[in-house]
N, C-alpha and C. Protein backbone atom coordinates (compact mmCIF):
# COMPACT_ATOMS: atom_id res chain seq x y z
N UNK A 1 -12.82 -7.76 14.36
CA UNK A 1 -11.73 -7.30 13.52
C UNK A 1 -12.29 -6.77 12.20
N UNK A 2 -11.50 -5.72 11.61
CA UNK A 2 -11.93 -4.79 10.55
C UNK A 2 -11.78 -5.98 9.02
N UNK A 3 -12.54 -6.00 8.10
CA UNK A 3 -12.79 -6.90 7.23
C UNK A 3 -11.73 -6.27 5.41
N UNK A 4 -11.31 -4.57 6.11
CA UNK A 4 -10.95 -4.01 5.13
C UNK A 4 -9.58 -2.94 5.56
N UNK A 5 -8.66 -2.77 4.89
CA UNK A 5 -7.73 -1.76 5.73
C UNK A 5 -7.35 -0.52 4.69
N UNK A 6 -7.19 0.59 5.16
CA UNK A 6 -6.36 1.30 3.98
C UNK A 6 -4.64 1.36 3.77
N UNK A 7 -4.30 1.17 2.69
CA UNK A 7 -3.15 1.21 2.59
C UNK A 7 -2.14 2.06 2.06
N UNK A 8 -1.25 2.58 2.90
CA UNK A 8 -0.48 4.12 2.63
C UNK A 8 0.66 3.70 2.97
N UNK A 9 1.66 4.56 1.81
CA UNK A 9 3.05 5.21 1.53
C UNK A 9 3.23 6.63 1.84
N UNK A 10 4.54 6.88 2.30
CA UNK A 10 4.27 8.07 2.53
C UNK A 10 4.22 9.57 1.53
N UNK A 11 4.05 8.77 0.35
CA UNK A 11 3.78 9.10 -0.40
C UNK A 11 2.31 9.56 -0.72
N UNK A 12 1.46 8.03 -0.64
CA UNK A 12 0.16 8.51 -1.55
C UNK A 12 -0.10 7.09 -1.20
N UNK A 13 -1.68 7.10 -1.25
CA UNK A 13 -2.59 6.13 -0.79
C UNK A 13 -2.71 5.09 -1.63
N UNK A 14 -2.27 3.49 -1.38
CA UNK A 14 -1.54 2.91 -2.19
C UNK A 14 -3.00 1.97 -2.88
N UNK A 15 -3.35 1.66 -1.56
CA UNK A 15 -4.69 1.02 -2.15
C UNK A 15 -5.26 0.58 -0.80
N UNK A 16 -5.99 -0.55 -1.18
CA UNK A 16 -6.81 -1.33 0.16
C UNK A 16 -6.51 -2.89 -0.01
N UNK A 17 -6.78 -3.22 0.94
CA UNK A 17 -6.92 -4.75 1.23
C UNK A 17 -8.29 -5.33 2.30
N UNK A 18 -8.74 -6.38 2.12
CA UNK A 18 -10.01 -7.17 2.01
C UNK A 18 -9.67 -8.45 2.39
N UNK A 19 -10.25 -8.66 3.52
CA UNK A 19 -10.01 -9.80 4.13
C UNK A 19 -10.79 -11.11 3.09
N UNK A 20 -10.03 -11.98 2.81
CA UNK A 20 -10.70 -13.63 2.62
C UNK A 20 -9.80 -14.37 2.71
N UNK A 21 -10.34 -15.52 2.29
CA UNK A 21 -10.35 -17.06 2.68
C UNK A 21 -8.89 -17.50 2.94
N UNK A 22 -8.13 -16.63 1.86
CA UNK A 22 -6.35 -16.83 2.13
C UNK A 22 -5.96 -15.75 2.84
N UNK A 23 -6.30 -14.75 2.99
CA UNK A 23 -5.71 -13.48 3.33
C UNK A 23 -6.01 -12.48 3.57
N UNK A 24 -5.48 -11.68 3.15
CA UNK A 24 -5.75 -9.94 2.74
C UNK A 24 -5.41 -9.61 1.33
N UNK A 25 -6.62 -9.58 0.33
CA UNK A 25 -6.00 -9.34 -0.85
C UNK A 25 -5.88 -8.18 -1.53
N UNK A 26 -4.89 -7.46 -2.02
CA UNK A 26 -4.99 -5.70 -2.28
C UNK A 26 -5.53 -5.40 -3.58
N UNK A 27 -6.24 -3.92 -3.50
CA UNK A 27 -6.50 -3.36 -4.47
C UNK A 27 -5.82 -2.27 -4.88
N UNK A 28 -5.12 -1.94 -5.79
CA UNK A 28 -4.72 -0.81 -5.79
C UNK A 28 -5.23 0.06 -6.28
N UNK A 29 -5.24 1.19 -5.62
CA UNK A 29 -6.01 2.86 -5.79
C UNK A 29 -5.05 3.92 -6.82
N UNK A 30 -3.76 3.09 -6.63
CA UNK A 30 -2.82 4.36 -7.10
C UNK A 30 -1.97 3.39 -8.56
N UNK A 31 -1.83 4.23 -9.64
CA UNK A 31 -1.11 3.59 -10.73
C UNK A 31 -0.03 3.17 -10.44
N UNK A 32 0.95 3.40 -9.56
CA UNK A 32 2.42 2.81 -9.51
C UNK A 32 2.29 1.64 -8.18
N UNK A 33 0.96 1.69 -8.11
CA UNK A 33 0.72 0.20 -6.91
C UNK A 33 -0.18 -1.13 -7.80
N UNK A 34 0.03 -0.64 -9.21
CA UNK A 34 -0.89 -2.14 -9.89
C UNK A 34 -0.07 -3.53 -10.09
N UNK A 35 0.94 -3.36 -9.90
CA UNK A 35 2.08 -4.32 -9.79
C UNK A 35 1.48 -5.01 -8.35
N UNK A 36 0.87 -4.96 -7.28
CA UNK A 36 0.93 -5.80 -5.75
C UNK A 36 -1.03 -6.06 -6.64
N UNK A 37 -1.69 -5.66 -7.41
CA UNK A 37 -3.20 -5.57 -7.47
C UNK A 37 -3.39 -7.28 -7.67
N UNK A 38 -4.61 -7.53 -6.60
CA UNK A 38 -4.93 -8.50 -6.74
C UNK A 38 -3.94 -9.94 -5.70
N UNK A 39 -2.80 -9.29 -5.61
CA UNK A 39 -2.11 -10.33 -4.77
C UNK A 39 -2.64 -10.36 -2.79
N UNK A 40 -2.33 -11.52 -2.61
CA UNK A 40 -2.72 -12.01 -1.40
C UNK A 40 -1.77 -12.21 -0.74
N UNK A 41 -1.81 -11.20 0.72
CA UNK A 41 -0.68 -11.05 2.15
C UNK A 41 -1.82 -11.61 3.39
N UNK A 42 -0.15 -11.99 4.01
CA UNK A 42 -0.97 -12.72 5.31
C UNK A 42 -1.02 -11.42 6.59
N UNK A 43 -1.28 -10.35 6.48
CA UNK A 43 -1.79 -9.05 7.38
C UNK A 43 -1.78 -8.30 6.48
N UNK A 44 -2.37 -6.92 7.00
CA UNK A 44 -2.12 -5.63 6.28
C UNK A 44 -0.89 -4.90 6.58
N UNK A 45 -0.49 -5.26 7.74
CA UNK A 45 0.95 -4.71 7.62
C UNK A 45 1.89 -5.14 6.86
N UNK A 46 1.56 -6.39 6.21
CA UNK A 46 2.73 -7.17 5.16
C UNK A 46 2.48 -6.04 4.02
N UNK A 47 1.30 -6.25 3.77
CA UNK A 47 0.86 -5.73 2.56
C UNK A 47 1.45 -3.92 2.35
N UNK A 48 1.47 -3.38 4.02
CA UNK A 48 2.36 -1.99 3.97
C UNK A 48 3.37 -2.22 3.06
N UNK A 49 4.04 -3.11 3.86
CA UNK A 49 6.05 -3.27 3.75
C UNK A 49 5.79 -3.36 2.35
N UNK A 50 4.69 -4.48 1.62
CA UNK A 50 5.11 -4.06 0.02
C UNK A 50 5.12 -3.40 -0.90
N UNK A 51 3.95 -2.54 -0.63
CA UNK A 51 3.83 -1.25 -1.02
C UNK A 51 4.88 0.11 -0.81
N UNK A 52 5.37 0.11 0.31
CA UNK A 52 6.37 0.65 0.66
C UNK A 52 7.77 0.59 -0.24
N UNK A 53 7.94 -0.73 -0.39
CA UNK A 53 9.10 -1.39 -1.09
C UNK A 53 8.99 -0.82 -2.37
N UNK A 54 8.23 -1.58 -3.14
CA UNK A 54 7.32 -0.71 -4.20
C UNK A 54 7.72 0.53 -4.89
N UNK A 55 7.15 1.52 -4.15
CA UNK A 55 7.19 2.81 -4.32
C UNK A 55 8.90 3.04 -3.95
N UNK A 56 9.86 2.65 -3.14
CA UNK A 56 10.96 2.67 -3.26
C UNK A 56 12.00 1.81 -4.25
N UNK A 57 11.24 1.20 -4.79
CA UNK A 57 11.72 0.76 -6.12
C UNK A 57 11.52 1.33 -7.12
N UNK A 58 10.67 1.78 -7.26
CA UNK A 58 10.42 2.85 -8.53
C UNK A 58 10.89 4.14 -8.31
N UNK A 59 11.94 4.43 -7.21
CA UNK A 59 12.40 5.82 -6.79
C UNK A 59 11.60 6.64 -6.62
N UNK A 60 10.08 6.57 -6.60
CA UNK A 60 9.20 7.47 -5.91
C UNK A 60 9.53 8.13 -4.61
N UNK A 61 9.79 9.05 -3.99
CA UNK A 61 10.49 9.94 -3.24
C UNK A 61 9.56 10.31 -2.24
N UNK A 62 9.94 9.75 -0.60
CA UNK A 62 8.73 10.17 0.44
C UNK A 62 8.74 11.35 0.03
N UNK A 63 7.33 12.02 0.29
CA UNK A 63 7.07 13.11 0.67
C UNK A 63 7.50 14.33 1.65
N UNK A 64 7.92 15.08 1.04
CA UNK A 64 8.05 16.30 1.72
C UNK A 64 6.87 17.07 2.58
N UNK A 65 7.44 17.16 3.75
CA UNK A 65 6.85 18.44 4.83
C UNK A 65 6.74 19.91 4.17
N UNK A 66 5.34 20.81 4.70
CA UNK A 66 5.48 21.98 4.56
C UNK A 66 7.03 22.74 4.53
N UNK A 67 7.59 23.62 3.71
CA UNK A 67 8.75 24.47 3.90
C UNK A 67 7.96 25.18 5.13
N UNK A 68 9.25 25.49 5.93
CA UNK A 68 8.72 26.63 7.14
C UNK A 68 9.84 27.45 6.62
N UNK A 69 9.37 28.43 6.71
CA UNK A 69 10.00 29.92 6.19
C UNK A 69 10.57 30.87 7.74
């Protein structure tokens, strides 16, 4: 099993997480993800959902698709 994961919104790359002794603990890569920095989830998919949450709390707005013309 992978010791490290990346972690994405569909926004923007939220940060990473690092397996130890309690968990998975995140780093965040992106300024509106320093609020989860340093906290400890029990998977990386937890650690999605909070990041996710996150960024939808701060009304950060998924990302838009190419316009097709």
């Amino acid at each position: 099993m992978a010791d490290a994961f990346i972690i994405e919104t569909a926004q923007f790359t939220a940060g990473i997480v690092a397996a130890d002794r309690r968990g998975f603990r995140f780093y965040a890569s992106h300024p509106a993800m320093l609020k989860l920095e340093g906290e400890t989830f029990g998977s990386p998919r937890a650690a999605q959902r909070a990041a996710e949450k996150l960024a939808g709390d701060l009304g950060i707005a998924p990302a838009r698709g190419p316009r097709l013309t």
